[in-house]
C-alpha atoms as a PDB file:
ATOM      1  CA  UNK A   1     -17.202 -32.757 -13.893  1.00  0.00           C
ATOM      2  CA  UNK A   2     -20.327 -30.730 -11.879  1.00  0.00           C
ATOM      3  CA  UNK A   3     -19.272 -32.495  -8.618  1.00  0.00           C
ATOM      4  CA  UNK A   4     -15.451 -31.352  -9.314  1.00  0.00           C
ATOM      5  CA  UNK A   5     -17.092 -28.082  -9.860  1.00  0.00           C
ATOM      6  CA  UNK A   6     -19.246 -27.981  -7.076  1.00  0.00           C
ATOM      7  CA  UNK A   7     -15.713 -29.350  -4.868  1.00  0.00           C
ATOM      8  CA  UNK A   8     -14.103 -26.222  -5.897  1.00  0.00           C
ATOM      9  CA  UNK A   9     -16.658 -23.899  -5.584  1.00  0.00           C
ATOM     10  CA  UNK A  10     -17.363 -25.349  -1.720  1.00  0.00           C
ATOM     11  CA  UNK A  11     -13.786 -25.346  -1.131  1.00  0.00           C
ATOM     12  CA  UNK A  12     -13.582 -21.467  -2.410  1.00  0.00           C
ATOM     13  CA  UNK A  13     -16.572 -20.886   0.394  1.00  0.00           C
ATOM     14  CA  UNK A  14     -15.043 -22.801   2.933  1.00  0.00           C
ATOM     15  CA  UNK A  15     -11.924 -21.118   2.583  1.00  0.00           C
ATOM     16  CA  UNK A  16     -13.070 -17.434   2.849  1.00  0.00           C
ATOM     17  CA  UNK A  17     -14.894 -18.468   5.810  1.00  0.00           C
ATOM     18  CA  UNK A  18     -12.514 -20.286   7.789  1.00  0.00           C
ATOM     19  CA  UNK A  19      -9.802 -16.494   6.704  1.00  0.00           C
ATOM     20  CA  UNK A  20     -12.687 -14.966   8.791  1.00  0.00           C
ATOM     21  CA  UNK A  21     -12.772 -17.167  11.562  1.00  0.00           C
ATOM     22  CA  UNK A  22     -10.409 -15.582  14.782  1.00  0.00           C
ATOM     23  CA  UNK A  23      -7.875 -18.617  15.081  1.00  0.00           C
ATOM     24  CA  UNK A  24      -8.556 -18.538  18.890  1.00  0.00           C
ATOM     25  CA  UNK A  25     -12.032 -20.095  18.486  1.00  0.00           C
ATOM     26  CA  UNK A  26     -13.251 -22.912  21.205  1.00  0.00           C
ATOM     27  CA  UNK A  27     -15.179 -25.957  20.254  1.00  0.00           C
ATOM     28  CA  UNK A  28     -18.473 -25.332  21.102  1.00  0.00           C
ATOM     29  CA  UNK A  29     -18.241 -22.359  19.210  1.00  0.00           C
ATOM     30  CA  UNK A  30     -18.082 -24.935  16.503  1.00  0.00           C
ATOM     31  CA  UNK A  31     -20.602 -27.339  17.642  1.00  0.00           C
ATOM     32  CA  UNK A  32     -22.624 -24.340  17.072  1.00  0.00           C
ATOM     33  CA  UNK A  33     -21.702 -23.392  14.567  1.00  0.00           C
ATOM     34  CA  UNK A  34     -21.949 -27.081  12.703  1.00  0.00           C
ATOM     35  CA  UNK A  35     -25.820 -26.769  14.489  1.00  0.00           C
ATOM     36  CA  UNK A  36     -26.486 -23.247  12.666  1.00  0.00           C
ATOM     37  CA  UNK A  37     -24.855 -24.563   9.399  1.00  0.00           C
ATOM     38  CA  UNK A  38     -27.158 -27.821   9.703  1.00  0.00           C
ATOM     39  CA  UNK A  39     -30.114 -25.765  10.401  1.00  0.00           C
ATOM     40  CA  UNK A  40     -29.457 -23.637   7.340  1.00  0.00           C
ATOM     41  CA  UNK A  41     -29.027 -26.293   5.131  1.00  0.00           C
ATOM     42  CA  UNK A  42     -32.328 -27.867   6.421  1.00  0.00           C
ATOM     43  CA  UNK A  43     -34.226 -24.200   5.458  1.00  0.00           C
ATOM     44  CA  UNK A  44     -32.372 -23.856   2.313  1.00  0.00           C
ATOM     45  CA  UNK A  45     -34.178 -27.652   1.442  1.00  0.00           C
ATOM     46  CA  UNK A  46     -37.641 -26.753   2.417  1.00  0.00           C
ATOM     47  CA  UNK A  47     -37.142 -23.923   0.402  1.00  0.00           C
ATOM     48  CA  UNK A  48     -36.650 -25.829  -2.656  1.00  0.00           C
ATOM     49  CA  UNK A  49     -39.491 -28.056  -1.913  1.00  0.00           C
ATOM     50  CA  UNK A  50     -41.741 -25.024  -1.245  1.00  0.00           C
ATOM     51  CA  UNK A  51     -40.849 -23.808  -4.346  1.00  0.00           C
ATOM     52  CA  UNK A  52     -41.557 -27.051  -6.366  1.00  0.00           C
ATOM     53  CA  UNK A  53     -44.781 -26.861  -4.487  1.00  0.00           C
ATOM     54  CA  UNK A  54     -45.608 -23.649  -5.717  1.00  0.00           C
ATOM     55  CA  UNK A  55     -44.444 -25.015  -9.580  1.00  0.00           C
ATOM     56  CA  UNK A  56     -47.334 -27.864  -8.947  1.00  0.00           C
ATOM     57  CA  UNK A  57     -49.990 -25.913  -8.120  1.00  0.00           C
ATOM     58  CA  UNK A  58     -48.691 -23.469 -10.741  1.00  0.00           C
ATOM     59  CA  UNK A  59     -48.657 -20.410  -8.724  1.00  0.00           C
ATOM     60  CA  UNK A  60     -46.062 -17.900 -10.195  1.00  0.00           C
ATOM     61  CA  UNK A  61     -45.854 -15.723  -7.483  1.00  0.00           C
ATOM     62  CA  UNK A  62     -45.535 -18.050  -5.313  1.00  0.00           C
ATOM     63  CA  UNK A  63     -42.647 -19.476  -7.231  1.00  0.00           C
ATOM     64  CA  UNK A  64     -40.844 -15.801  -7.026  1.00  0.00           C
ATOM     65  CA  UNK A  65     -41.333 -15.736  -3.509  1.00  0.00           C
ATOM     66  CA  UNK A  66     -38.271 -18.176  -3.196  1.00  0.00           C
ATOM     67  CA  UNK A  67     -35.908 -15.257  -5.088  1.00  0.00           C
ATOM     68  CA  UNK A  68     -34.131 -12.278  -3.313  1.00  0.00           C
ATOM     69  CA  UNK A  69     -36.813  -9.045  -2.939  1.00  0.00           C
ATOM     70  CA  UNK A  70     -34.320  -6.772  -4.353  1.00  0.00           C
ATOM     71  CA  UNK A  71     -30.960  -7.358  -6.690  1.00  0.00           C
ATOM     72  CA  UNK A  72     -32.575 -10.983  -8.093  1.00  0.00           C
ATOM     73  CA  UNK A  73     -30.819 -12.141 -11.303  1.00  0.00           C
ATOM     74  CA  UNK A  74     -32.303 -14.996 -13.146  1.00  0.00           C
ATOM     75  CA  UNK A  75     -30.215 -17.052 -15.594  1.00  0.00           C
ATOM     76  CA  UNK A  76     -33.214 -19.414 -17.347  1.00  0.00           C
ATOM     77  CA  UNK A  77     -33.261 -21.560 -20.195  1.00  0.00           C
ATOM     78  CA  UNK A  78     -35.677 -19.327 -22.014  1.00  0.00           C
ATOM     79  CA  UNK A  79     -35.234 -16.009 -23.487  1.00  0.00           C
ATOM     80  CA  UNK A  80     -34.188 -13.465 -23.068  1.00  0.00           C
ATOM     81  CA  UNK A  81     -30.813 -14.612 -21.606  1.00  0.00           C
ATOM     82  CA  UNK A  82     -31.393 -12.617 -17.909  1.00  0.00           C
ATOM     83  CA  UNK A  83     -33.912 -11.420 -16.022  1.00  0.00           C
ATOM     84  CA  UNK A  84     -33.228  -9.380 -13.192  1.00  0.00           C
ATOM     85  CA  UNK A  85     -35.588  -8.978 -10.157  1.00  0.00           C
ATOM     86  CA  UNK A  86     -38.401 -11.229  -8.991  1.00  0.00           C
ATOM     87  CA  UNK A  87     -40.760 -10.355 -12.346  1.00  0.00           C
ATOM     88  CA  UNK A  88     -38.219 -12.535 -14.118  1.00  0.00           C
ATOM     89  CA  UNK A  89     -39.017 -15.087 -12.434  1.00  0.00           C
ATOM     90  CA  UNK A  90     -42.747 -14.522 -12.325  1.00  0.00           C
ATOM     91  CA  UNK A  91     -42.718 -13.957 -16.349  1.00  0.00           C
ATOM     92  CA  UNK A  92     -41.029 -17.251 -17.125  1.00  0.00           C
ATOM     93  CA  UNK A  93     -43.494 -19.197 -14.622  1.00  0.00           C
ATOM     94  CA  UNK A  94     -46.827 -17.496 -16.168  1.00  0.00           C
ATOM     95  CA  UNK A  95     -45.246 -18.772 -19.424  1.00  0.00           C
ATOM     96  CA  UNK A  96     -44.682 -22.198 -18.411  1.00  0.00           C
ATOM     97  CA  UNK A  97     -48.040 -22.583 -17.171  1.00  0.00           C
ATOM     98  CA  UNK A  98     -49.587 -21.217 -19.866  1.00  0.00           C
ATOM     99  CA  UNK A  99     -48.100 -23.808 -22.367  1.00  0.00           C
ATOM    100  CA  UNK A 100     -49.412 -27.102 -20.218  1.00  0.00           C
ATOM    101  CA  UNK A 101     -52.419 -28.577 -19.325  1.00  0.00           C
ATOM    102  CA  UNK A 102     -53.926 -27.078 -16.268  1.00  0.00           C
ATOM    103  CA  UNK A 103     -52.943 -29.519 -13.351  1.00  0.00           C
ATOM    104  CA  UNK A 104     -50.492 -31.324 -15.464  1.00  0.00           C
ATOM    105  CA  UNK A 105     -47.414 -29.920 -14.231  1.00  0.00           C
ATOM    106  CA  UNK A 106     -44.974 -31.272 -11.636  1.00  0.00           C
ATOM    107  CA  UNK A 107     -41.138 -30.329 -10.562  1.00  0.00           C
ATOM    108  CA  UNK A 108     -38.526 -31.907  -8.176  1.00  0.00           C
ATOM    109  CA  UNK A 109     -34.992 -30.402  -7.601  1.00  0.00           C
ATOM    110  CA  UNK A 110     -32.681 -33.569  -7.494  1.00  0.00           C
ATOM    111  CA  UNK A 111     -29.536 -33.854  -6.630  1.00  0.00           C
ATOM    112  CA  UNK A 112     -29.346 -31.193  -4.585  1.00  0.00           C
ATOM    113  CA  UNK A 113     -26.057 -30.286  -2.761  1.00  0.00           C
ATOM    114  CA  UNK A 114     -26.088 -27.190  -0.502  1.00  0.00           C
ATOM    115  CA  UNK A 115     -22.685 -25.487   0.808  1.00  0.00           C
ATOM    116  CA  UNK A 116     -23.526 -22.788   3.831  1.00  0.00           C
ATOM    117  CA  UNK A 117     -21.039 -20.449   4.682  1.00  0.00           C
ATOM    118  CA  UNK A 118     -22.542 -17.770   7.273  1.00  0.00           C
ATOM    119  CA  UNK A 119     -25.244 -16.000   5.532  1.00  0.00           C
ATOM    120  CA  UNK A 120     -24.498 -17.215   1.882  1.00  0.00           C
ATOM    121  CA  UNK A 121     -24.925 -20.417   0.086  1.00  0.00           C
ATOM    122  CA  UNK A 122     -24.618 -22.321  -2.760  1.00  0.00           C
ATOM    123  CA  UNK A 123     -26.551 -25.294  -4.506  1.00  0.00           C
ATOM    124  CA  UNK A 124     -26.087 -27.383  -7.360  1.00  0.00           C
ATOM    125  CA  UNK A 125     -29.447 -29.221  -8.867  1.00  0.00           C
ATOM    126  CA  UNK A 126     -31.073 -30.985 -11.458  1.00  0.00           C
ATOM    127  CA  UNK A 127     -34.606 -29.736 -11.671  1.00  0.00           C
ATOM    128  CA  UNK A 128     -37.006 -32.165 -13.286  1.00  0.00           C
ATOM    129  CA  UNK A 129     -40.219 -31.739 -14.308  1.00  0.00           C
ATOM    130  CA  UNK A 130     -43.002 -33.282 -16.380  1.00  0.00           C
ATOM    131  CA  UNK A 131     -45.939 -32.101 -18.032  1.00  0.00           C
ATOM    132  CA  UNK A 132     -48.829 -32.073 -20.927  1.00  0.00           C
ATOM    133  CA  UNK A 133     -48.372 -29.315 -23.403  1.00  0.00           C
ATOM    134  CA  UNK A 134     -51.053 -27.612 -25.008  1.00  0.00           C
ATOM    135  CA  UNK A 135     -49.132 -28.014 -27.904  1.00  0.00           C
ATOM    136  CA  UNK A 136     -48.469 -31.374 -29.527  1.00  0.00           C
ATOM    137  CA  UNK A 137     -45.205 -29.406 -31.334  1.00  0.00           C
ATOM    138  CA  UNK A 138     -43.697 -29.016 -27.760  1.00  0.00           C
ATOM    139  CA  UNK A 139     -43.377 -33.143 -26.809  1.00  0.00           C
ATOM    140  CA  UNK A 140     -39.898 -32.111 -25.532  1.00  0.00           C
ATOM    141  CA  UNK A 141     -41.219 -30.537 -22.512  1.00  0.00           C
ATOM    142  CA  UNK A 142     -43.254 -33.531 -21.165  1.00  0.00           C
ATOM    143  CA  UNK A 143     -40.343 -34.907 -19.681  1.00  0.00           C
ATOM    144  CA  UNK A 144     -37.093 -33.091 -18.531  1.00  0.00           C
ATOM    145  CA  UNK A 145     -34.287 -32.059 -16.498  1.00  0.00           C
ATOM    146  CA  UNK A 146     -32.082 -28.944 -16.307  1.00  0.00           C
ATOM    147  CA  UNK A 147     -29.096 -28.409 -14.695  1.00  0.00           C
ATOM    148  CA  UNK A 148     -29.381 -25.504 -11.808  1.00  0.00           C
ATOM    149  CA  UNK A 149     -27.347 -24.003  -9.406  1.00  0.00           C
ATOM    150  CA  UNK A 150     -28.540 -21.346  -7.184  1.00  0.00           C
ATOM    151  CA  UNK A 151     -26.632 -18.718  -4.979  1.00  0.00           C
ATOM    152  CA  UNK A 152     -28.573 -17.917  -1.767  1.00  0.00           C
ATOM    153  CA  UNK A 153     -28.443 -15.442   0.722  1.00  0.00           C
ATOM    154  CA  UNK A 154     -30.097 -15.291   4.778  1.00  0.00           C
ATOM    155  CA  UNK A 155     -31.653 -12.060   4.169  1.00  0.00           C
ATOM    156  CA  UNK A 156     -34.249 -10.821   7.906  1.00  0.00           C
ATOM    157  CA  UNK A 157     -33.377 -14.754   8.654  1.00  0.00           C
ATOM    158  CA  UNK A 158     -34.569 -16.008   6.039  1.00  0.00           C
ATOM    159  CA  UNK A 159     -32.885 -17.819   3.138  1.00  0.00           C
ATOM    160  CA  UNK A 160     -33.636 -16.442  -0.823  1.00  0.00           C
ATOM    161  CA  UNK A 161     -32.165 -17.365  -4.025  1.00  0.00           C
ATOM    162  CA  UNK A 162     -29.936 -14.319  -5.109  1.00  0.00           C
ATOM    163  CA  UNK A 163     -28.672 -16.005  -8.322  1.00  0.00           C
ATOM    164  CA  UNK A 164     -29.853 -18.869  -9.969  1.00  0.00           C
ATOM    165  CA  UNK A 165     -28.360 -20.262 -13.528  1.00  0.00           C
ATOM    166  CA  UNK A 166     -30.612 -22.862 -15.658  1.00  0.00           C
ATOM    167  CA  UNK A 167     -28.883 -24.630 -18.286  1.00  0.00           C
ATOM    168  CA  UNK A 168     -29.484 -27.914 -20.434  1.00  0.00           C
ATOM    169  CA  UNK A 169     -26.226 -29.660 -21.754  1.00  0.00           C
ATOM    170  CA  UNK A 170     -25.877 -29.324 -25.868  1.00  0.00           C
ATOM    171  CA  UNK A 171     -24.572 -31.899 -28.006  1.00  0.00           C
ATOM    172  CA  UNK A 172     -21.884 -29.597 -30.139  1.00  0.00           C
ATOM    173  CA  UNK A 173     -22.019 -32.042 -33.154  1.00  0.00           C
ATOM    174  CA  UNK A 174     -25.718 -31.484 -33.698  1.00  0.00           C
ATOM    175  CA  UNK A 175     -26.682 -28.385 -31.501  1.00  0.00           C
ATOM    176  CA  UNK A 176     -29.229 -30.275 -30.093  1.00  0.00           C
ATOM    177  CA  UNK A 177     -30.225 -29.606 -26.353  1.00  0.00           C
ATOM    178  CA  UNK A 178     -30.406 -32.770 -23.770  1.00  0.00           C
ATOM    179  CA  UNK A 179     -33.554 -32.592 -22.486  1.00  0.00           C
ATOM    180  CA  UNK A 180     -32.956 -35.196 -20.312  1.00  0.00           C
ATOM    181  CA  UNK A 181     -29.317 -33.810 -18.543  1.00  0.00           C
ATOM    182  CA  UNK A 182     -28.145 -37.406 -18.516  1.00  0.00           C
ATOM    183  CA  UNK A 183     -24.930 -38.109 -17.141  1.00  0.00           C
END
């Protein structure tokens, strides 16, 4: 079901950019194009990685550095249901941290499909992470994944998250949140 989503939300993307495209365009205006479009993709990556760097060595500002300067909205699992700017992201982080084990904390976004259309993007990813918790009540949060996806925008050349939406899958029988996004 996420990869038909994430099939209809590329095609959407692909389709507003090829309305914008002038019909008479050569091929090597595409080769580089496909070059600028691989390059992009490449930055977006490292971006994610830089920011599960930053969630490692549990440096919150560092994390919000990966989110838009201005007009940020964060969708996270945690209350309250939207943060807007880069202190959202910031104030979850600090939080995080200050529920584990100093050093204890690790992230990786799997999974991750990126979709670049000019100076926007989208990505779908599960973002797992492990850790210690101070405390023993919170044994959920040594081990899991949420579901992400994150709209991006090349802002000055550079790539930001402008949106990003953090969700964990619910059973509906029992209310219960997966902590473990399994298929």
């Amino acid at each position: 079901m996420m990869r038909l989503a994430l099939a209809v939300l590329s095609g959407a993307l692909l389709s507003v950019a090829a309305c914008s495209q002038a019909p008479t365009e050569t091929a090597p205006a595409e080769k580089a194009t496909a070059a600028s479009t691989a390059e992009d993709e490449a930055a977006i990556r490292k971006l994610f990685a830089d920011l599960m760097a930053a969630v490692k060595a549990e440096d919150a500002a560092a994390v919000a550095q990966a989110y838009a300067p201005e007009g940020f909205i964060y969708l996270d699992v945690s209350t309250p249901r939207a943060f807007h700017g880069r202190e959202g992201a910031e104030h979850t982080w600090k939080l995080w941290f200050s529920m584990i084990e100093p050093g204890s904390g690790t992230g990786d976004a799997t999974e991750l499909q990126v979709t670049v259309v000019g100076d926007y993007a989208f990505a779908m990813h599960f973002d797992h992470y492990t850790a210690k918790p101070k405390d023993p009540k919170l044994q959920h949060l040594v081990d899991f994944t949420n579901r992400a996806t994150s709209w991006l925008k090349k802002i000055d050349g550079r790539w930001y998250i402008l949106v990003e939406h953090n969700s964990f899958p619910v059973d509906l029988v029992n209310g219960q949140a997966d902590f473990k996004s399994k298929e």
